[in-house]
Protein backbone atom coordinates (compact mmCIF):
# COMPACT_ATOMS: atom_id res chain seq x y z
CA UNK A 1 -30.97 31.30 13.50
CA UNK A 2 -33.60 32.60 11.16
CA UNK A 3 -36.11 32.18 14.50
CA UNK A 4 -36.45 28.52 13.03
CA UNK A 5 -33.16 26.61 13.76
CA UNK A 6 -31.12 26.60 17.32
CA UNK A 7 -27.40 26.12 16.87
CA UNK A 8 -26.64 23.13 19.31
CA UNK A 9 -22.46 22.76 18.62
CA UNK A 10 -19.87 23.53 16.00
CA UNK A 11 -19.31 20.28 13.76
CA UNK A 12 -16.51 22.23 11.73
CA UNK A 13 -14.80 25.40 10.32
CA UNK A 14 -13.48 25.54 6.76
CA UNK A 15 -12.58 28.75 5.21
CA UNK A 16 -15.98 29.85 3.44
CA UNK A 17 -18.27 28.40 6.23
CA UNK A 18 -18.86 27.12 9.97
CA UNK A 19 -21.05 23.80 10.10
CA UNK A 20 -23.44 23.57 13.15
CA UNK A 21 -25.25 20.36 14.54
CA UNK A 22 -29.00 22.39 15.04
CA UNK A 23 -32.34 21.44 15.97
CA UNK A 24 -35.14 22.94 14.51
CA UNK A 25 -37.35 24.84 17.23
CA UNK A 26 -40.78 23.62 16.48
CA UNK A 27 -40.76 19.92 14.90
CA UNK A 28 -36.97 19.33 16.79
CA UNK A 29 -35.91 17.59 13.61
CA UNK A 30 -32.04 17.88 13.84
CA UNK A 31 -29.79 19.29 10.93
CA UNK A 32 -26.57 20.32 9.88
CA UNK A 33 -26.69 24.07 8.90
CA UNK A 34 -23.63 25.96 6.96
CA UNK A 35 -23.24 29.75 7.71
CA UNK A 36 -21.32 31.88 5.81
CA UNK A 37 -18.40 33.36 7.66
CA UNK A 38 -19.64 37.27 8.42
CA UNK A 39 -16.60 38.69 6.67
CA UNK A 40 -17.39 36.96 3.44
CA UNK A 41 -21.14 37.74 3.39
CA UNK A 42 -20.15 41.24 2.72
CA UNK A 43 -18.76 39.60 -0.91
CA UNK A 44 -21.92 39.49 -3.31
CA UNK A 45 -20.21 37.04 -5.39
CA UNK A 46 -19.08 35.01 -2.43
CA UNK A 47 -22.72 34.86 -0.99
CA UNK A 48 -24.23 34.06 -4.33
CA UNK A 49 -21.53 31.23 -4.76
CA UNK A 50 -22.54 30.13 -1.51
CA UNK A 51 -26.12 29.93 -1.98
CA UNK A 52 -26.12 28.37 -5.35
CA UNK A 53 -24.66 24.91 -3.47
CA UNK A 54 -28.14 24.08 -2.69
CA UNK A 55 -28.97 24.24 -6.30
CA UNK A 56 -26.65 22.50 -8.19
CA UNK A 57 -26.40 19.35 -5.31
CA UNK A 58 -29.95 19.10 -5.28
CA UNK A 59 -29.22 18.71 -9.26
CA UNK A 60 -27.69 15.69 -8.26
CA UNK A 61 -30.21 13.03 -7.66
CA UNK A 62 -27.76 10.38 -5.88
CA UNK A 63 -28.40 9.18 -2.14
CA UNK A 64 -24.35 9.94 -2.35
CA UNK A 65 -24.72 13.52 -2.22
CA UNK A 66 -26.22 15.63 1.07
CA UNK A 67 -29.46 17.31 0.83
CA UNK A 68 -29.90 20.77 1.03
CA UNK A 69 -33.24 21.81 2.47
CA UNK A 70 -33.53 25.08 3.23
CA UNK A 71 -31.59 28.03 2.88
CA UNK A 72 -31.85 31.68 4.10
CA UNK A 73 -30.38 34.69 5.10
CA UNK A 74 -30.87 35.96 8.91
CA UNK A 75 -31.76 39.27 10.21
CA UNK A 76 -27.82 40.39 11.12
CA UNK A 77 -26.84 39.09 7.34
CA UNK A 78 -26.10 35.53 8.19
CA UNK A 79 -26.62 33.48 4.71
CA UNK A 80 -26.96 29.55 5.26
CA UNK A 81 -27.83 26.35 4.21
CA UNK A 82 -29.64 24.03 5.97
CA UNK A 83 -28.90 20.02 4.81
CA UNK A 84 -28.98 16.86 6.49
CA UNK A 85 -27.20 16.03 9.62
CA UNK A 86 -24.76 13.01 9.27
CA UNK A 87 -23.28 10.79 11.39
CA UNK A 88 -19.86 9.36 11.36
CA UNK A 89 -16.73 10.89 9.83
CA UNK A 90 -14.56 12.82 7.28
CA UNK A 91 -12.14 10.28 5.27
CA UNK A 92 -9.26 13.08 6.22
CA UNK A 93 -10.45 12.18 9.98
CA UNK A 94 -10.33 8.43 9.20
CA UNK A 95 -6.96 9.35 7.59
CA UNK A 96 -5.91 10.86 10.67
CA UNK A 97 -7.22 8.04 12.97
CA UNK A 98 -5.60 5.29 11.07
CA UNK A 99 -2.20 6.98 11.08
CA UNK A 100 -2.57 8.51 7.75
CA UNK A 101 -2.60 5.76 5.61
CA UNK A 102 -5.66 3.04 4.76
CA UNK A 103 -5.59 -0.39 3.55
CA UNK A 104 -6.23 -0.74 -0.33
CA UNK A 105 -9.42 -2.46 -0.43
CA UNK A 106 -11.09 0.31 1.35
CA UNK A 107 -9.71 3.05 -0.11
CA UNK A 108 -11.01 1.44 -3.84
CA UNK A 109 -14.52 0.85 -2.47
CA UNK A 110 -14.56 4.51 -1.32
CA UNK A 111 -12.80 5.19 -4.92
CA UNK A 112 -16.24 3.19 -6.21
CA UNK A 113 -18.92 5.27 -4.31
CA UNK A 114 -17.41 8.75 -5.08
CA UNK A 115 -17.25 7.60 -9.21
CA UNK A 116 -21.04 6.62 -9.20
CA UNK A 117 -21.81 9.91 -7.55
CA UNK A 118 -19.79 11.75 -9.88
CA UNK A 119 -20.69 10.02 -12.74
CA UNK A 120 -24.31 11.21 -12.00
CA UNK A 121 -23.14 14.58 -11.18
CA UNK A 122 -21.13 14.30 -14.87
CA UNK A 123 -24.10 13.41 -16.24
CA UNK A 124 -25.87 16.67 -15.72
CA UNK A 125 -23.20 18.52 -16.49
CA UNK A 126 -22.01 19.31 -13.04
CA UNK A 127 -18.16 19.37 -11.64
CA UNK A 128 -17.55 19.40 -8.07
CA UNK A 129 -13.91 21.03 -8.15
CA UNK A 130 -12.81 20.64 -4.89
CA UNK A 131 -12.71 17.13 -3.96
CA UNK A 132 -10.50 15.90 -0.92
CA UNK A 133 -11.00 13.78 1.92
CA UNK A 134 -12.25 16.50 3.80
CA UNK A 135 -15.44 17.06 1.15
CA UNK A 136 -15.58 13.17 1.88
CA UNK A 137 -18.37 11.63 4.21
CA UNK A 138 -18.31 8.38 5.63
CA UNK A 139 -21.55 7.33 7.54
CA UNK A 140 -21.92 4.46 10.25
CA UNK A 141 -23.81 2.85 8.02
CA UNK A 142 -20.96 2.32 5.61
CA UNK A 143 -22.32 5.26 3.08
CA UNK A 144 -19.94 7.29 1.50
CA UNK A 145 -21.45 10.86 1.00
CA UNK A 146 -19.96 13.50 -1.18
CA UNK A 147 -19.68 17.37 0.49
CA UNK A 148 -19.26 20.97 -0.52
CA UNK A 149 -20.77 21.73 -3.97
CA UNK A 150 -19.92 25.42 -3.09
CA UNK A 151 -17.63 26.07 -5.78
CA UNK A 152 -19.24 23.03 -8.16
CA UNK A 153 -19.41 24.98 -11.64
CA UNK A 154 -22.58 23.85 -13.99
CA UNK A 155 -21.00 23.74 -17.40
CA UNK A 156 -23.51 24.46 -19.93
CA UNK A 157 -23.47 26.24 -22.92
CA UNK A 158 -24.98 30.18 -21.39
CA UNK A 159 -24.94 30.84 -17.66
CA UNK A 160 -23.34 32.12 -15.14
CA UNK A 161 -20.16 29.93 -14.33
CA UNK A 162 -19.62 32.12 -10.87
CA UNK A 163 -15.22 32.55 -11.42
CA UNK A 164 -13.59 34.27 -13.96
CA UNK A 165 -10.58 33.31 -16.10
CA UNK A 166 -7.39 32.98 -14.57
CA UNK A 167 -9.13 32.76 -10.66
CA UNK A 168 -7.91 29.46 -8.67
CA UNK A 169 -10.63 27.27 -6.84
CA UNK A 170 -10.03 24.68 -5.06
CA UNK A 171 -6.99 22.62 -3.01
CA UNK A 172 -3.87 22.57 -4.53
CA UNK A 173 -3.17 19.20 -3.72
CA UNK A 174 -5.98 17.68 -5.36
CA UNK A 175 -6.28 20.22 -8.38
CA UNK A 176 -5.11 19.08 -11.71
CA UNK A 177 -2.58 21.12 -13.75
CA UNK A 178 -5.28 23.20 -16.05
CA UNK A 179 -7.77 23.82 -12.16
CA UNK A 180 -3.78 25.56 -10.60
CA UNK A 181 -3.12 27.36 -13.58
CA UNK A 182 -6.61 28.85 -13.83
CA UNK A 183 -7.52 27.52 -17.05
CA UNK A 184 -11.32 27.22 -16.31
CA UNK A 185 -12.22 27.03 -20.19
CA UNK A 186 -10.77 23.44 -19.80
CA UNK A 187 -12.05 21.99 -16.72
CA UNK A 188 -14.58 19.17 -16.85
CA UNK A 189 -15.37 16.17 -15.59
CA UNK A 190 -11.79 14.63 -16.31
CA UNK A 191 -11.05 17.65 -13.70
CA UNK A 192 -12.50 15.63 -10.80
CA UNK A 193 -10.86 12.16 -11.99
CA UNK A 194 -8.02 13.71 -11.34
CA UNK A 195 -8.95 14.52 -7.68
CA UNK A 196 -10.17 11.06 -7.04
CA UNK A 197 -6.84 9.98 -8.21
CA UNK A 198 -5.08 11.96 -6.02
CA UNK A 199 -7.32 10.90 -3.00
CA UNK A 200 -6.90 7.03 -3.52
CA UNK A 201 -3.08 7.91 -3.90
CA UNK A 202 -2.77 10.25 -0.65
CA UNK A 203 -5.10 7.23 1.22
CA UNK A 204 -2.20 4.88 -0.13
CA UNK A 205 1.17 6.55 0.03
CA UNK A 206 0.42 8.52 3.10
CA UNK A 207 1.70 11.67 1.31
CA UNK A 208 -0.10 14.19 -1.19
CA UNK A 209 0.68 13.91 -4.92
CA UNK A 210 2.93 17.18 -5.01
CA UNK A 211 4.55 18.44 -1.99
CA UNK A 212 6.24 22.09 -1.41
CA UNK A 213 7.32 23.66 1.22
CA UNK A 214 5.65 26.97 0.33
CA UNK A 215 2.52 27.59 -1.14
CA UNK A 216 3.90 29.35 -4.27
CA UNK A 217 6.11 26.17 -4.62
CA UNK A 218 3.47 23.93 -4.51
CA UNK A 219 1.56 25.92 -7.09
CA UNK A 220 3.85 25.91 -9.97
CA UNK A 221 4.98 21.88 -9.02
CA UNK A 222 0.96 21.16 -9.76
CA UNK A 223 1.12 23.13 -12.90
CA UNK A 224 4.38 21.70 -14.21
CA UNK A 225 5.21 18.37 -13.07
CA UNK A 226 3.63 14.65 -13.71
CA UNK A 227 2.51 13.19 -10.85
CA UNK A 228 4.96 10.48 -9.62
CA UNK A 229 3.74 6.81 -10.66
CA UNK A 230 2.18 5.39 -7.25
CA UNK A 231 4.62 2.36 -7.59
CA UNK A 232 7.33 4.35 -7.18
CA UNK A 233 6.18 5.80 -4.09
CA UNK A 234 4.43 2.40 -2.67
CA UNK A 235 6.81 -0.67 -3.64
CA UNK A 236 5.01 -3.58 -4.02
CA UNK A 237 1.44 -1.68 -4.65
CA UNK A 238 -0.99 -3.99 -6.91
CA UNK A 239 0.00 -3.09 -10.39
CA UNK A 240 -3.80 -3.00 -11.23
CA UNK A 241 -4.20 0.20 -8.57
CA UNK A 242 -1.16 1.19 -9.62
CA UNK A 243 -2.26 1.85 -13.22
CA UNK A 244 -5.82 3.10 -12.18
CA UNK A 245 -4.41 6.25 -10.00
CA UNK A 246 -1.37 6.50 -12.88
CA UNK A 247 -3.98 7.13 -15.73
CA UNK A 248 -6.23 9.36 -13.07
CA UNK A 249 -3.09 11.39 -12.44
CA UNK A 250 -2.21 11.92 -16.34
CA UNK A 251 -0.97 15.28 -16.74
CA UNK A 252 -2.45 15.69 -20.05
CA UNK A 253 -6.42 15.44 -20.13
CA UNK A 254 -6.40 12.93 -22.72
CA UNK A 255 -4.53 10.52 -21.20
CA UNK A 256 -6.60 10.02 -18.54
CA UNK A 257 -10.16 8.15 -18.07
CA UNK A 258 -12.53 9.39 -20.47
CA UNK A 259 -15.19 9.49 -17.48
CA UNK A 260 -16.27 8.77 -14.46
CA UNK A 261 -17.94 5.09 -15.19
CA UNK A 262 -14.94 4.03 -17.16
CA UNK A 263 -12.44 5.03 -14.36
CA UNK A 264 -15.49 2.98 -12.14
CA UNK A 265 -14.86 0.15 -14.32
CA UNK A 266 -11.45 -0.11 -13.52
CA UNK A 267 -11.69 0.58 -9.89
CA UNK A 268 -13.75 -2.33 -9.54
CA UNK A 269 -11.44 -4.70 -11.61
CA UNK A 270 -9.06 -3.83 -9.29
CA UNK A 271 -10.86 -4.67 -6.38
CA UNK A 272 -12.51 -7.61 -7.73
CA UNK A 273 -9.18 -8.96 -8.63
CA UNK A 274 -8.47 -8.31 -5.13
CA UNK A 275 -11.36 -9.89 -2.90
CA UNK A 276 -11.93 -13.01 -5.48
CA UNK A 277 -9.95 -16.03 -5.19
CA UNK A 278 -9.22 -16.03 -8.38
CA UNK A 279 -7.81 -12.40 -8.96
CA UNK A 280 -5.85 -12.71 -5.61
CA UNK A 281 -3.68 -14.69 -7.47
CA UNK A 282 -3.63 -12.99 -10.96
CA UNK A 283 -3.36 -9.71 -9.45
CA UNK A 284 0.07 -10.23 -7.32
CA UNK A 285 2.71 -8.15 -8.84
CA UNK A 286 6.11 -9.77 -10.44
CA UNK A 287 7.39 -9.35 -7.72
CA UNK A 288 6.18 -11.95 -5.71
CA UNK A 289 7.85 -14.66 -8.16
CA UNK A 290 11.51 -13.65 -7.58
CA UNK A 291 14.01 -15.09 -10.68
CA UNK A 292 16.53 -17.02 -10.08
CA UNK A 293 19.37 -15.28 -8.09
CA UNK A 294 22.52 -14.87 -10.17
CA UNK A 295 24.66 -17.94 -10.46
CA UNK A 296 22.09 -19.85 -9.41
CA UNK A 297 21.63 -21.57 -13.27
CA UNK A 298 24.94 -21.62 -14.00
CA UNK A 299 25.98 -23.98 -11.00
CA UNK A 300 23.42 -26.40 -11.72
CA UNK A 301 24.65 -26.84 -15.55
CA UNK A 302 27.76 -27.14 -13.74
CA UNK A 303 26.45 -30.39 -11.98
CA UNK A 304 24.57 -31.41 -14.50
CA UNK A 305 27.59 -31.93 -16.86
CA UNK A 306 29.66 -33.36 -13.94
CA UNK A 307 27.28 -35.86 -13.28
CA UNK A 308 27.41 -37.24 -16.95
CA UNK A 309 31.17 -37.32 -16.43
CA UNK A 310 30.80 -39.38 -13.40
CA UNK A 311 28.83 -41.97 -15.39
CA UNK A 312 30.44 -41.89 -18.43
CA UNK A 313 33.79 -42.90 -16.35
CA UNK A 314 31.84 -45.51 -14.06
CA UNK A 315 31.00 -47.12 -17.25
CA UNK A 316 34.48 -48.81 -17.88
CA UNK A 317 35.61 -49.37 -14.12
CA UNK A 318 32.33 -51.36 -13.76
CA UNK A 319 33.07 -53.84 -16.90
CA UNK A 320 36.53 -54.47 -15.40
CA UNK A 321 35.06 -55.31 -11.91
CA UNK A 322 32.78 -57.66 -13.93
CA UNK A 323 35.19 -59.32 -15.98
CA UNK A 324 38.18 -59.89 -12.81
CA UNK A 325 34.67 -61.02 -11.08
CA UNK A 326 34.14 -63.99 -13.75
CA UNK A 327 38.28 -64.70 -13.83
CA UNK A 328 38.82 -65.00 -10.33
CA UNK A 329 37.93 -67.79 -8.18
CA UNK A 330 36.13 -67.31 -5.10
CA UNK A 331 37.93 -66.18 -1.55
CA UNK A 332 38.63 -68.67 0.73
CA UNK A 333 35.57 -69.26 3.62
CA UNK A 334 37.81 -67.12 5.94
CA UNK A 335 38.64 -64.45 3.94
CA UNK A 336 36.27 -61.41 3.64
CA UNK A 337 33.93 -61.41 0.82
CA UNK A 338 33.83 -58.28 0.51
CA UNK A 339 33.91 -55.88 -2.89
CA UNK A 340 37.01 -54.61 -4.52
CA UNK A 341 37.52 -51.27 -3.21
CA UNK A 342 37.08 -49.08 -5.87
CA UNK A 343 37.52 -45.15 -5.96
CA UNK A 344 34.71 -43.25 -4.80
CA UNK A 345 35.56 -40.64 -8.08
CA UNK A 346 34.24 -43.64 -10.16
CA UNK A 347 31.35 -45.17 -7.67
CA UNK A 348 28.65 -44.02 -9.22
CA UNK A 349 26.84 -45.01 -5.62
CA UNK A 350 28.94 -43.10 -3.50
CA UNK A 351 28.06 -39.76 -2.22
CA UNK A 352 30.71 -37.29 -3.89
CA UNK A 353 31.34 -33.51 -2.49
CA UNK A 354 32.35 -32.85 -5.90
CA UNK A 355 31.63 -29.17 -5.56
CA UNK A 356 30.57 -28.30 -1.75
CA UNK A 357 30.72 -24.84 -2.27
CA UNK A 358 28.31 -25.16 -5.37
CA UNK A 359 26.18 -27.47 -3.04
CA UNK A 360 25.63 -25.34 -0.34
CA UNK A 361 24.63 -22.60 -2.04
CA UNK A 362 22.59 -24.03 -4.46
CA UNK A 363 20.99 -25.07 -1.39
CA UNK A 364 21.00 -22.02 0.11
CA UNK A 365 19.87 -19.74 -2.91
CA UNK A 366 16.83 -21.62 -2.48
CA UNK A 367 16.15 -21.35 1.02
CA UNK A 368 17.03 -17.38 0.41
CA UNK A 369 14.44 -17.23 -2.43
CA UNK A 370 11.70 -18.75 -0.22
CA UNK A 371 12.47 -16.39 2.85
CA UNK A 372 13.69 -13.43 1.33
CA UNK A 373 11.96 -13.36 -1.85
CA UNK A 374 8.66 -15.06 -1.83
CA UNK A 375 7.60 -14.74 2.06
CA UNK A 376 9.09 -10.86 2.64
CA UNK A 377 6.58 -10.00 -0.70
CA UNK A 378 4.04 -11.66 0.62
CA UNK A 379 4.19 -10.00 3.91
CA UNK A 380 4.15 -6.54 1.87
CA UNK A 381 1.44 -7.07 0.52
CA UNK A 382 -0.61 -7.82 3.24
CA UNK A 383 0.88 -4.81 4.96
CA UNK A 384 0.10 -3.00 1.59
């Protein structure tokens, strides 16, 4: 390619571009290098989108976005970029690995690297517009790398913006509802909160935010509809994530972060509360403390006032056992010195079944609150 590069194997195929592994013919420093599909280099807008990504990710001076080095266009019209070559995986490929679902602490320290990109990226005045786990990079040496800038738009005041009113960029399931409806006077940085919301809650729930069988269905659900709160879709999710993705997802703009480093903040609350010993604790849902079950309370003021009954009628049987005690003599050496039988209903030392249905399931309620209640929650959420 370009009598510089050799092609060594295809790393992947997306729908603007094919990504080689290539070694460079005279130093042999390997690379990753994107080429345009043929069809599209024929597009003048297309190609000029696609050689602009060098420009606005080398904007972004964060070790969390991937170099672009050189770019070019070969003899036969090939246009490419030429970038470093990374090694590890896609989060959708960890997604698929791990049976399409991640466990939370991971998913919020990935949440943390791709905010402190972006809020660089924010900074200068960049939006990526098409983040998804795909456009997600995790390296083997536990770096999380942001991809694709192709379709990034540099919002400043004059320029260029490369897409015109009312055109659709991106992936519908990680678009907000102004990105699907072509609204591209109101995208910002609040634009990509939302896909990082939707990310963490596909990692979580296993499923995408908005889900249609047709294309055209899932369109006008991402334009129309809230995004379901993550607790109802993951029972027993930490109500701190659960309110971090909730507030990403906001349908409105306003209601969600203001920016990427206070949606940072948050994510790292969340995970702080959920790695310290401390927050462990104060960060277990409600759930986990299960209320009384019904009837519990009202069988143990049942006992409670039948207990004071018991003594209040023990009082007067033991006065007369003490006062025939003082008037009688004593038995005779071979007669059994035993007590007067009394009733057990007014012993107060005998052990009275005065309720054994009340009993046993006071007894039990507990036991079920233990093993149902406290231990099955538990369980979830180290599933969770």
């Amino acid at each position: 390619l370009g009598e510089r590069w050799r092609l060594d194997r295809v790393l992947g195929v997306g729908g603007m571009a094919c990504v080689y592994a290539a070694t460079h013919t005279n130093n042999q420093r390997e690379a990753a290098i994107k080429v345009l599909h043929r069809e599209l280099a024929q597009n003048e807008q297309l190609k000029k989108r696609f050689l602009r990504e060098g420009y606005i990710a080398n904007k972004v001076s964060h070790s969390g976005v991937v170099t672009i080095v050189d770019d070019g266009v070969d003899d036969d019209g090939s246009v490419f970029l030429v970038m470093d070559l990374l090694r590890g995986e896609t989060l959708q490929e960890r997604l698929r690995s791990q049976g399409g679902r991640l466990e939370t602490a991971e998913v919020l320290r990935i949440a943390d690297a791709l905010l402190d990109v972006l809020a660089v990226a924010h900074e200068a005045r960049i939006v990526h517009r098409d983040l998804k786990p795909e456009n997600v990079f995790l390296t083997d040496s536990g770096a999380v790398k942001i991809l694709d800038f192709g379709i990034a738009r540099l919002n400043e005041p004059r320029g260029d913006l490369t897409t015109q009113v009312g055109a659709i960029v991106g992936t519908p399931q990680y678009m907000p509802p102004e990105q699907v409806a072509g609204r591209v006077e109101l995208i910002d940085g609040r634009t990509d909160l939302w896909a990082v919301g939707a990310i963490v809650f596909t990692c979580l729930s296993g499923r995408f935010v908005h889900e249609a069988p047709q294309p055209n269905a899932l369109l006008f659900q991402a334009m129309s509809e809230p995004a379901p709160n993550l607790a109802d879709v993951v029972p027993g999710i930490d109500p701190a994530v659960a309110r971090l993705v909730d507030r990403a997802l906001a349908f409105e703009r306003d209601d969600r972060w203001p920016d990427a480093r206070a949606m940072q903040t948050a994510t790292r609350d969340a995970l702080g509360a959920r790695t310290s010993p401390q927050g462990l604790v104060a960060a277990l849902p409600a759930a986990h403390e299960p209320p009384p079950r019904a009837g519990t309370t009202s069988r143990r003021a049942l006992l409670v006032v039948l207990s004071a009954l018991l003594v209040a009628l023990a009082a007067p049987a033991l006065a007369w056992l003490r006062s025939r005690r003082d008037e009688d003599p004593a038995p005779p050496a071979d007669q059994d010195a035993g007590e007067p039988s009394v009733p057990a209903a007014v012993n107060p030392g005998a052990e009275v079944d005065l309720d054994a249905g009340a009993d046993e399931d006071e007894d039990g309620g507990d036991e079920e609150e233990d093993d149902d209640g406290g231990d099955e929650d538990e369980d979830g959420g180290d599933e969770e």
